[in-house]
N, C-alpha and C. Protein backbone atom coordinates (compact mmCIF):
# COMPACT_ATOMS: atom_id res chain seq x y z
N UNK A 1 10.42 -18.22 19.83
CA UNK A 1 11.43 -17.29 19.39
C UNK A 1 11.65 -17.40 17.89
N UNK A 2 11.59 -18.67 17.56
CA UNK A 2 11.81 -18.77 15.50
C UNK A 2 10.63 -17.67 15.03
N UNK A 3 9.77 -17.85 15.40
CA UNK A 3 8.34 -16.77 14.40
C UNK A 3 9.30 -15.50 14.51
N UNK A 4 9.83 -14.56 15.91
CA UNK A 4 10.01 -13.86 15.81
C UNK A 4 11.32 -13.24 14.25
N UNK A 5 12.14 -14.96 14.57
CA UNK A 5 13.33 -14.61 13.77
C UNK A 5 12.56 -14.38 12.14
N UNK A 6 12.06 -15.32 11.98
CA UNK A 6 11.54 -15.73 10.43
C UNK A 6 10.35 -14.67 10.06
N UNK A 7 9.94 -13.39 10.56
CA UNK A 7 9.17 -12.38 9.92
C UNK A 7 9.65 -11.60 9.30
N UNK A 8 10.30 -11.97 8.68
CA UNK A 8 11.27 -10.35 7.83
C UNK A 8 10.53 -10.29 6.51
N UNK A 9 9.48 -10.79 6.34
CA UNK A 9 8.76 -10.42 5.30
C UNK A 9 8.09 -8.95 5.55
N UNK A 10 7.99 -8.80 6.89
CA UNK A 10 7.37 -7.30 6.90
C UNK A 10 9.00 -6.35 7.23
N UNK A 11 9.62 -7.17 7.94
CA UNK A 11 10.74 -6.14 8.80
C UNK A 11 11.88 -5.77 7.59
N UNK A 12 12.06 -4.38 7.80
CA UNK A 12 13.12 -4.22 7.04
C UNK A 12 14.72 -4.48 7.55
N UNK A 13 14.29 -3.99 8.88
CA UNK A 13 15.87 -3.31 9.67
C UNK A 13 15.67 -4.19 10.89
N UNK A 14 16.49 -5.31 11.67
CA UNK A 14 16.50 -6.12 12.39
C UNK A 14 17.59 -5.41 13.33
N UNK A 15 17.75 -4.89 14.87
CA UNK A 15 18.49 -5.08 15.49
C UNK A 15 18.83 -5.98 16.63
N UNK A 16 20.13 -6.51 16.48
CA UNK A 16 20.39 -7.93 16.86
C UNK A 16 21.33 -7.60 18.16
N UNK A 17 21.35 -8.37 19.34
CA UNK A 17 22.30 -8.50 20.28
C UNK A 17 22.99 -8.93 20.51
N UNK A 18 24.32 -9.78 20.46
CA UNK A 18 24.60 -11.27 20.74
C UNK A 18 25.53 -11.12 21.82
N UNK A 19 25.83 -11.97 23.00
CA UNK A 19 26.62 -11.96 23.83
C UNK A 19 26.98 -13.10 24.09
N UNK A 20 28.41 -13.16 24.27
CA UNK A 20 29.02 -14.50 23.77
C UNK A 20 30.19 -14.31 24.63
N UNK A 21 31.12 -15.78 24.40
CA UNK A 21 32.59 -15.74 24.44
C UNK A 21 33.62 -16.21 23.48
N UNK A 22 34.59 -15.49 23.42
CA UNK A 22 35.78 -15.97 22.43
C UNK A 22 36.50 -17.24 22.85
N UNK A 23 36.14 -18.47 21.94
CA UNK A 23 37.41 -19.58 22.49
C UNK A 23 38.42 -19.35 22.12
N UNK A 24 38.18 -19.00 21.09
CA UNK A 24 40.17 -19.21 20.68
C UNK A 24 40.40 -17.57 19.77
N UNK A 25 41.72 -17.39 20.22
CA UNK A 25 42.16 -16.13 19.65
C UNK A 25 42.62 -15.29 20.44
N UNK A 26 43.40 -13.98 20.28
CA UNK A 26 43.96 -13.05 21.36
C UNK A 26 42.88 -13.00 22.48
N UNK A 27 41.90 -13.11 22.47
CA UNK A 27 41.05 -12.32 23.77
C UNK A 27 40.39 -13.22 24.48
N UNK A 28 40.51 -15.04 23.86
CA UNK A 28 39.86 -16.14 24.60
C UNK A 28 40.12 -15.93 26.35
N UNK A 29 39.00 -16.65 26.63
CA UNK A 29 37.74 -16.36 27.46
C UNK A 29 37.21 -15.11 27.89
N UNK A 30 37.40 -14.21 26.68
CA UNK A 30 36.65 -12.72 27.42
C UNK A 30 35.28 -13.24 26.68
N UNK A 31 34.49 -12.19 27.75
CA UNK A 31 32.92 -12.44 27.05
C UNK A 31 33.00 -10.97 26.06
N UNK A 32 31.78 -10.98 25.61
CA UNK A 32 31.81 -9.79 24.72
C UNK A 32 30.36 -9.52 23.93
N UNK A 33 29.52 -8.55 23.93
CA UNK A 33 28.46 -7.91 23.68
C UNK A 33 28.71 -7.34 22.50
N UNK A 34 28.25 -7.84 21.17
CA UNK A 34 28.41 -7.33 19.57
C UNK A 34 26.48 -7.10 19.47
N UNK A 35 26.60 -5.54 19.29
CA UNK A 35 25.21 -5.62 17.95
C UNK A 35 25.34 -5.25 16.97
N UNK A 36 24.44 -5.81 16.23
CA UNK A 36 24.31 -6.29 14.47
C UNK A 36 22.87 -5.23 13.57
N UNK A 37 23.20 -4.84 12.87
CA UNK A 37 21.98 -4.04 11.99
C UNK A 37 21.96 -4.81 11.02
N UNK A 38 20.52 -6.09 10.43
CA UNK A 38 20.61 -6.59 9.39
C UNK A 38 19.68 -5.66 8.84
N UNK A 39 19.40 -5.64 7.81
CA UNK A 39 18.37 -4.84 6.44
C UNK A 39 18.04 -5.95 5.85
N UNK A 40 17.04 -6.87 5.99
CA UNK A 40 16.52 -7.98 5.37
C UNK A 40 16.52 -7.65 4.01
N UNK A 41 15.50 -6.17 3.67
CA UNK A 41 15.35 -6.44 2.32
C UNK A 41 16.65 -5.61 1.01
N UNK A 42 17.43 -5.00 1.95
CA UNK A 42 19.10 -4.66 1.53
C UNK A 42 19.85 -6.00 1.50
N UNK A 43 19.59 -6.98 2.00
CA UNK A 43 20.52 -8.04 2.50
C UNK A 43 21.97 -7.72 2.96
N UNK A 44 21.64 -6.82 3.74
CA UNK A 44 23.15 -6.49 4.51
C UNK A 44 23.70 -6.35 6.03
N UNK A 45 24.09 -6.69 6.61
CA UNK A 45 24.56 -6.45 7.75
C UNK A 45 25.93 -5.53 8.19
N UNK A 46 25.85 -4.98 9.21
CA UNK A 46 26.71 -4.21 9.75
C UNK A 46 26.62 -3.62 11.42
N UNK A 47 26.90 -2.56 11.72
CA UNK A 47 27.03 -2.10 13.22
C UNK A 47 25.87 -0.70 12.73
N UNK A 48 24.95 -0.95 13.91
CA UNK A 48 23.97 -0.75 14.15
C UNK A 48 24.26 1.40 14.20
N UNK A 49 25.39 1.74 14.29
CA UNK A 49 26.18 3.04 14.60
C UNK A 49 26.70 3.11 13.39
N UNK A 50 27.72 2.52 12.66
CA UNK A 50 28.19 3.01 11.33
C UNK A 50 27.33 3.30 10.52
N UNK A 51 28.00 3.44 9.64
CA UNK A 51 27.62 4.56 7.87
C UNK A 51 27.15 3.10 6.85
N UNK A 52 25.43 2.80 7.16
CA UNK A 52 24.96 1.83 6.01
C UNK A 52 25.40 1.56 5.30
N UNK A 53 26.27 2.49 4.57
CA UNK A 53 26.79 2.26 3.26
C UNK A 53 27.80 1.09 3.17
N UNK A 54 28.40 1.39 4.45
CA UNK A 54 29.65 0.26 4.78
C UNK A 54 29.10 -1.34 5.15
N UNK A 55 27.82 -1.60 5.10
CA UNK A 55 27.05 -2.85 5.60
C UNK A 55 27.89 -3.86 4.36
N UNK A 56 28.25 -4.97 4.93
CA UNK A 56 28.55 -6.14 4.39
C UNK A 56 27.33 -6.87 3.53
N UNK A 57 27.37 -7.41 2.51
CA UNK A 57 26.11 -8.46 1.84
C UNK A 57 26.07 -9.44 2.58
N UNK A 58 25.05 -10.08 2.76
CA UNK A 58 24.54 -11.28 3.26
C UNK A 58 23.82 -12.36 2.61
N UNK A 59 23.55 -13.66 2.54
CA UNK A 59 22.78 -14.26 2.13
C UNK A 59 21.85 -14.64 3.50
N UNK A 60 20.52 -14.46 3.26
CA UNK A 60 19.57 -14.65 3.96
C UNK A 60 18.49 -16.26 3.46
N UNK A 61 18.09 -16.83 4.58
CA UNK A 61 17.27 -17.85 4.24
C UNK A 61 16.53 -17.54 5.72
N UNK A 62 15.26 -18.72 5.29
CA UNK A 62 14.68 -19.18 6.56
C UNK A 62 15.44 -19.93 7.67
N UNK A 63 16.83 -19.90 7.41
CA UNK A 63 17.27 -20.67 8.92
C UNK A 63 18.88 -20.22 9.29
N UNK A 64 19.30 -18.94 8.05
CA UNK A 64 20.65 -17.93 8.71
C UNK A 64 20.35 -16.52 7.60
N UNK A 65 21.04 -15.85 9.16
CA UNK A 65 21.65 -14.66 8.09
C UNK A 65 23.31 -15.38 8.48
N UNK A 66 23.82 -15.04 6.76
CA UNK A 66 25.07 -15.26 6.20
C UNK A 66 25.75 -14.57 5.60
N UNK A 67 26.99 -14.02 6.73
CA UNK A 67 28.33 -12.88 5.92
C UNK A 67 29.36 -13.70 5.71
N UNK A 68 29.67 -13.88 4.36
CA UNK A 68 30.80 -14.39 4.12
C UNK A 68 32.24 -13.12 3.91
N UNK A 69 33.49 -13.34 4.76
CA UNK A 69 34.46 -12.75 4.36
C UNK A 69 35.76 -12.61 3.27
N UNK A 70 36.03 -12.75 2.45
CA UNK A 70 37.08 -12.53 1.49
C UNK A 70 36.67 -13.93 0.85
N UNK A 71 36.25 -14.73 0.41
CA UNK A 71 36.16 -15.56 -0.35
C UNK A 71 35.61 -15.69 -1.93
N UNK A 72 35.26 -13.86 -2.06
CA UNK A 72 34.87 -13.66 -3.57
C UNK A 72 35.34 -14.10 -4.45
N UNK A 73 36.91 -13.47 -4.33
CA UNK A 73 37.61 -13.43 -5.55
C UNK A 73 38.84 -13.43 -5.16
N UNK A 74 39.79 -13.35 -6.06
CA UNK A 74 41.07 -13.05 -5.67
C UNK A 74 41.42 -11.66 -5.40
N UNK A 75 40.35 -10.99 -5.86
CA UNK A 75 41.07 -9.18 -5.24
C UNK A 75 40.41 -9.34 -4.20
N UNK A 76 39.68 -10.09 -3.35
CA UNK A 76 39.26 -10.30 -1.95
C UNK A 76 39.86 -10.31 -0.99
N UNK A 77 41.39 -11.10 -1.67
CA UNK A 77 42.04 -11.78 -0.49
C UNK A 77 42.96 -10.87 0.70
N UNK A 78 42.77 -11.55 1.43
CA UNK A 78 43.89 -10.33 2.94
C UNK A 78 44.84 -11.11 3.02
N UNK A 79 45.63 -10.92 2.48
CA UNK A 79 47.32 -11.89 2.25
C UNK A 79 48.32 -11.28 3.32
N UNK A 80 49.07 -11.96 3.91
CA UNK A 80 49.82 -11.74 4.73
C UNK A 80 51.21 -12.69 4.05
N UNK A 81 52.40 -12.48 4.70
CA UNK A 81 53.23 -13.72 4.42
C UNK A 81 53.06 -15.24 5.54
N UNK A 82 52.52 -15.06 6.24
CA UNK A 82 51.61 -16.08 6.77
C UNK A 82 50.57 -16.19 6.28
N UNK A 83 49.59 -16.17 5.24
CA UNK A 83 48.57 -16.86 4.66
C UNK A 83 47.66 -15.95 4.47
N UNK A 84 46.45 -16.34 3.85
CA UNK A 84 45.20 -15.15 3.21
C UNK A 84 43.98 -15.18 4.51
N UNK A 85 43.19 -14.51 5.04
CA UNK A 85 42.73 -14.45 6.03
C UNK A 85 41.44 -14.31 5.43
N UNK A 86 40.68 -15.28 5.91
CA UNK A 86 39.24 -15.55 5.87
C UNK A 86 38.16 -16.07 6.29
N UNK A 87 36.72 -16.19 6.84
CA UNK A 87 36.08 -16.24 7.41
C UNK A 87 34.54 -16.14 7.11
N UNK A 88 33.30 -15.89 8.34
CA UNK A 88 32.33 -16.13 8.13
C UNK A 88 31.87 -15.84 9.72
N UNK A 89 30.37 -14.84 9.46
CA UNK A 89 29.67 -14.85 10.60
C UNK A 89 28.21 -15.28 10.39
N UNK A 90 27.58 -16.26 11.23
CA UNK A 90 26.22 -16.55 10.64
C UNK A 90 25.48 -16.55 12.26
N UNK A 91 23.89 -16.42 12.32
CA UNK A 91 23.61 -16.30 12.84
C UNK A 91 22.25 -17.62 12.43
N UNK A 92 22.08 -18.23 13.18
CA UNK A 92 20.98 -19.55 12.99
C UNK A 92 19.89 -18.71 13.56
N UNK A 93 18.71 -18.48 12.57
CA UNK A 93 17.03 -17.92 13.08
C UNK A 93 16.54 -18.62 13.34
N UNK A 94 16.77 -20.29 13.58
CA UNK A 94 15.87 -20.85 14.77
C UNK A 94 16.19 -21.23 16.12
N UNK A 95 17.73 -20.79 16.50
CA UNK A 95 18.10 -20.83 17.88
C UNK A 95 18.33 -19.35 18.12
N UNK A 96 18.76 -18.33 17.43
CA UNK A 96 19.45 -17.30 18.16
C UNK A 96 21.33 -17.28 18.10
N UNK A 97 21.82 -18.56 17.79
CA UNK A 97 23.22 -18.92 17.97
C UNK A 97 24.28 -17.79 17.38
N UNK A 98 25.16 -17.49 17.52
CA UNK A 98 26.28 -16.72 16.65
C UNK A 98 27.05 -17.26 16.69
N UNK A 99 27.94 -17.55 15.13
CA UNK A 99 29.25 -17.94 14.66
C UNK A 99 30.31 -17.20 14.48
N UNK A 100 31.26 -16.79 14.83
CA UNK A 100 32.30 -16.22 13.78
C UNK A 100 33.53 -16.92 13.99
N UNK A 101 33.92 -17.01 12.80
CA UNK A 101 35.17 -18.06 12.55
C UNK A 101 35.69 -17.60 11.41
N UNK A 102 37.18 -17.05 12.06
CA UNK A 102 38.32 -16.41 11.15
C UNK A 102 39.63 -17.85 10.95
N UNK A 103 39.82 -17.87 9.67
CA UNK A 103 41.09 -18.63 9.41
C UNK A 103 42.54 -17.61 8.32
N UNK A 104 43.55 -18.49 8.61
CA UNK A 104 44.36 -18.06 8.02
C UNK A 104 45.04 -18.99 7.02
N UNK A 105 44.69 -19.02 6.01
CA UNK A 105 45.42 -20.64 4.98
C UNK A 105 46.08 -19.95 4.44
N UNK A 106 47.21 -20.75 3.85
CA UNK A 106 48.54 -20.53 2.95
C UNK A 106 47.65 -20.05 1.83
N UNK A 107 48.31 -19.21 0.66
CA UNK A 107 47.83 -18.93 -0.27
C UNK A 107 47.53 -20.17 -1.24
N UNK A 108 48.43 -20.47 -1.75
CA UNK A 108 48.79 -21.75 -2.33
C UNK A 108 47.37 -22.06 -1.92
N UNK A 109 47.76 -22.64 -0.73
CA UNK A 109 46.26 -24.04 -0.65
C UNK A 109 44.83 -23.61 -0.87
N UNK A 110 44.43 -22.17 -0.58
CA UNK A 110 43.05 -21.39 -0.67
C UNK A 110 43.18 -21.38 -1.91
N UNK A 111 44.51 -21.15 -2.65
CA UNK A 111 44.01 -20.84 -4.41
C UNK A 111 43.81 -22.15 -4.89
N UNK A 112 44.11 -23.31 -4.58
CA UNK A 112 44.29 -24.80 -4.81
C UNK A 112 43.03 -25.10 -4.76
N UNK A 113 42.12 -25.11 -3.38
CA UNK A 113 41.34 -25.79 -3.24
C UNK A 113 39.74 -25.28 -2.85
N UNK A 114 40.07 -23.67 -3.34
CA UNK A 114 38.86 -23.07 -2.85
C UNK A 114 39.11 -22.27 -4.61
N UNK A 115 39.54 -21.51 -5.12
CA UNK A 115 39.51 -20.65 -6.41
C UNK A 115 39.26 -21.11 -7.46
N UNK A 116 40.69 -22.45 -7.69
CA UNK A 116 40.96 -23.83 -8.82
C UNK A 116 39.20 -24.55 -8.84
N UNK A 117 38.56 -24.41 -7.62
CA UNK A 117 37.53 -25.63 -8.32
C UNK A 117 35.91 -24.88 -7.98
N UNK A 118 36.13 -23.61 -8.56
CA UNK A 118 35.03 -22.18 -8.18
C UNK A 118 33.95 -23.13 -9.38
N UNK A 119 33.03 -23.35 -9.37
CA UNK A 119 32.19 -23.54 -10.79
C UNK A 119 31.70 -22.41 -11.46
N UNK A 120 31.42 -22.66 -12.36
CA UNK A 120 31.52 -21.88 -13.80
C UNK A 120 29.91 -21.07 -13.25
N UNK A 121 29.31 -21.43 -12.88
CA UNK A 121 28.10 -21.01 -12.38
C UNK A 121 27.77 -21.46 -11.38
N UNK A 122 27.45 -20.68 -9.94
CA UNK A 122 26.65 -21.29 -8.70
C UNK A 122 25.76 -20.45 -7.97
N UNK A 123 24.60 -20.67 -7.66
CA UNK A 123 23.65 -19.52 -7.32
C UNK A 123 24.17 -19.41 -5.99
N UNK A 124 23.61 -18.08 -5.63
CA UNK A 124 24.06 -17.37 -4.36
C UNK A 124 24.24 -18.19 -2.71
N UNK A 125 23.51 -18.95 -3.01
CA UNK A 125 23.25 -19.74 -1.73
C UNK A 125 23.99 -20.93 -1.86
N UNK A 126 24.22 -21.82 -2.99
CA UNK A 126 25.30 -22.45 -3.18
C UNK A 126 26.75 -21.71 -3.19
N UNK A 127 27.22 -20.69 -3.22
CA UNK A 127 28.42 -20.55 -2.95
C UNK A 127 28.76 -19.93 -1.62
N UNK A 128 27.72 -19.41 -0.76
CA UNK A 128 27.53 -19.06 0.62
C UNK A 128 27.54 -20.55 1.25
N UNK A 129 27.15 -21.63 1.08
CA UNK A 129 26.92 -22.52 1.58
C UNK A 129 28.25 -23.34 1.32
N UNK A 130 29.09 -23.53 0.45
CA UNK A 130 30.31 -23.80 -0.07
C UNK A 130 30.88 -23.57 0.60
N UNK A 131 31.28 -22.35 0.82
CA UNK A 131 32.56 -21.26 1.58
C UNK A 131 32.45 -21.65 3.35
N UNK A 132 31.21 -21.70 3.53
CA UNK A 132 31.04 -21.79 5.31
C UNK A 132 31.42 -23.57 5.47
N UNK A 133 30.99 -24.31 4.09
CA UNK A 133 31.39 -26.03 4.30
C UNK A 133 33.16 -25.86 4.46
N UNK A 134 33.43 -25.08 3.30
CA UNK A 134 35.14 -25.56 3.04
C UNK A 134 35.81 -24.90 4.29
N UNK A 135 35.28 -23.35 5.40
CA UNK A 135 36.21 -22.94 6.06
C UNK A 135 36.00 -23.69 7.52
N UNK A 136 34.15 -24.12 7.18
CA UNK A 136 34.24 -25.19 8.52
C UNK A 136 35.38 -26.72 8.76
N UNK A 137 35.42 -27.35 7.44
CA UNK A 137 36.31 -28.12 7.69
C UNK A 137 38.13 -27.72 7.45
N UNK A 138 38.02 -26.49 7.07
CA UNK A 138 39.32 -26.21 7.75
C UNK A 138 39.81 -26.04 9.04
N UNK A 139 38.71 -25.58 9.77
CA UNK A 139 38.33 -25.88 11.42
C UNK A 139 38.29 -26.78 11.98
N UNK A 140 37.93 -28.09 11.77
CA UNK A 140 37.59 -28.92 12.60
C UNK A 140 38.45 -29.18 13.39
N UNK A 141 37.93 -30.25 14.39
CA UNK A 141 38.51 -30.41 16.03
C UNK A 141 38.85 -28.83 16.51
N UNK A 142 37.92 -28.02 16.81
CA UNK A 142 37.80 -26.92 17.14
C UNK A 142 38.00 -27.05 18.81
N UNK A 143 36.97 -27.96 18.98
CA UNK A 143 36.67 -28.48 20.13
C UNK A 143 37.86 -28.97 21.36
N UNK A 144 38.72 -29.23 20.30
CA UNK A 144 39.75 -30.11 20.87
C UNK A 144 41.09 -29.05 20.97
N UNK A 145 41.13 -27.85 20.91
CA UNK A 145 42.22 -27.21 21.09
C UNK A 145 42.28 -25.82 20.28
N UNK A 146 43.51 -25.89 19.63
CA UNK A 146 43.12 -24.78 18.49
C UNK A 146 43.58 -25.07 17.35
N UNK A 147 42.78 -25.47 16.47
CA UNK A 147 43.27 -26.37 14.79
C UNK A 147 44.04 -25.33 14.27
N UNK A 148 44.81 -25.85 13.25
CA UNK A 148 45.67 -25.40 12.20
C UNK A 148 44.70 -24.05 11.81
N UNK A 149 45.17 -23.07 11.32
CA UNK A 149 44.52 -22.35 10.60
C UNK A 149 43.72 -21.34 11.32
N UNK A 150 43.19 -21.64 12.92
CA UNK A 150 42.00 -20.84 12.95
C UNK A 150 43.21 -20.03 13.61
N UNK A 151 42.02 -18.69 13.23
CA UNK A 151 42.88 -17.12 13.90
C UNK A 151 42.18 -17.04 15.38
N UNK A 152 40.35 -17.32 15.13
CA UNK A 152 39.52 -16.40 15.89
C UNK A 152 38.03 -16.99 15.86
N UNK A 153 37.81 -17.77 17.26
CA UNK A 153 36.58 -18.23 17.30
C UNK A 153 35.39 -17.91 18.46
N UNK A 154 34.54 -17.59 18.09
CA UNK A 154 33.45 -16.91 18.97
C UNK A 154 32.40 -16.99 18.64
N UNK A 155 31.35 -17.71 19.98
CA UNK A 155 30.23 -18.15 19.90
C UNK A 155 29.49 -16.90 20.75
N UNK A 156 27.90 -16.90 20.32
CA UNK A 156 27.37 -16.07 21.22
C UNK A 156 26.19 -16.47 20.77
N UNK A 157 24.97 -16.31 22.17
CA UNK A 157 23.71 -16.38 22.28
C UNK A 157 23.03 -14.41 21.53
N UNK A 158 21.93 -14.99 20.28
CA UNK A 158 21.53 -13.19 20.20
C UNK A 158 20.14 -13.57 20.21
N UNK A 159 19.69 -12.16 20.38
CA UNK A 159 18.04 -11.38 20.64
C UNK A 159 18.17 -10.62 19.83
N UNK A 160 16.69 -10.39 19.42
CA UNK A 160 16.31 -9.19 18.42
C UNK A 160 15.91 -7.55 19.67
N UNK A 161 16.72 -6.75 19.29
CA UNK A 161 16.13 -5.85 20.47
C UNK A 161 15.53 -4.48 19.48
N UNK A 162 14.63 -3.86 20.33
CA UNK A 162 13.75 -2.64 19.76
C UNK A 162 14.61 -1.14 20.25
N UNK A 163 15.41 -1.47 21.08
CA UNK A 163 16.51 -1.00 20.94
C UNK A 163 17.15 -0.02 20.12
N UNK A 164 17.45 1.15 19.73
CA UNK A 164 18.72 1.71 19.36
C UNK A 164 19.67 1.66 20.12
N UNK A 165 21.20 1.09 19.65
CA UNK A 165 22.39 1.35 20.33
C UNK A 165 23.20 2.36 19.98
């Protein structure tokens, strides 16, 4: 199954399946069927039915596609008076796995400890790789209940399908 994931040297347009369940969040233990339109050489992802234009950026490697949510900038942020809302969906190309993991941190602390120590320069994959380290360990003990912070967690098994949905 990896060869299949890791050919996007020829593929432009990948459609993806994933079917999964939500642990934690309004809809935990529903299952749920999401497909994905990546554009390898757009680097973007989105819903396989909407308007391309609206596709999210991604960072792509040999072992994820990677959407990071609001962690650009500060005009990024989804502020609430309960905290700035942010997240990440990745998909591992040598299992098939799906991530998505939404948090909600105080402003304060996201501007503290994610904005305050941004470096002056970091290539694309270092700050994709940053953002999924700092919101994973805002997660942790996931396992164990529902940590501080998380809104919304959902795992799912995906396939590449030939498919239009």
């Amino acid at each position: 199954m990896g060869l299949l994931w890791c050919s996007t040297g020829f593929a432009e347009e990948l459609l993806i399946q994933c079917e999964g369940k939500q642990i934690i969040g309004e809809s935990k233990g529903n299952t749920f069927t999401d497909n994905f339109l990546i554009d390898t050489s757009k680097k973007t992802w989105g819903n396989p039915v909407a308007d391309k234009s609206k596709h999210d950026d991604i960072y792509i490697d040999d072992q994820w596609f990677l959407k990071v949510h609001y962690m650009g900038g500060d005009e990024a942020w989804v502020c609430s008076s309960d905290g700035c809302t942010a997240g990440y969906h990745e998909i591992n190309r040598l299992t098939g796995e799906f991530t998505s993991l939404w948090l909600e941190i105080p402003r304060d602390e996201l501007q503290k400890e994610w904005f305050d120590k941004k470096p002056i320069y970091e290539s694309e994959k270092k700050f994709y790789m940053r953002a999924v380290e700092y919101l994973s360990k805002k997660s942790l003990n996931i396992s164990q209940g529902t940590p501080k912070y998380v809104e919304s967690y959902y795992k799912a098994k995906c396939t590449k399908s030939d498919k239009k949905f």
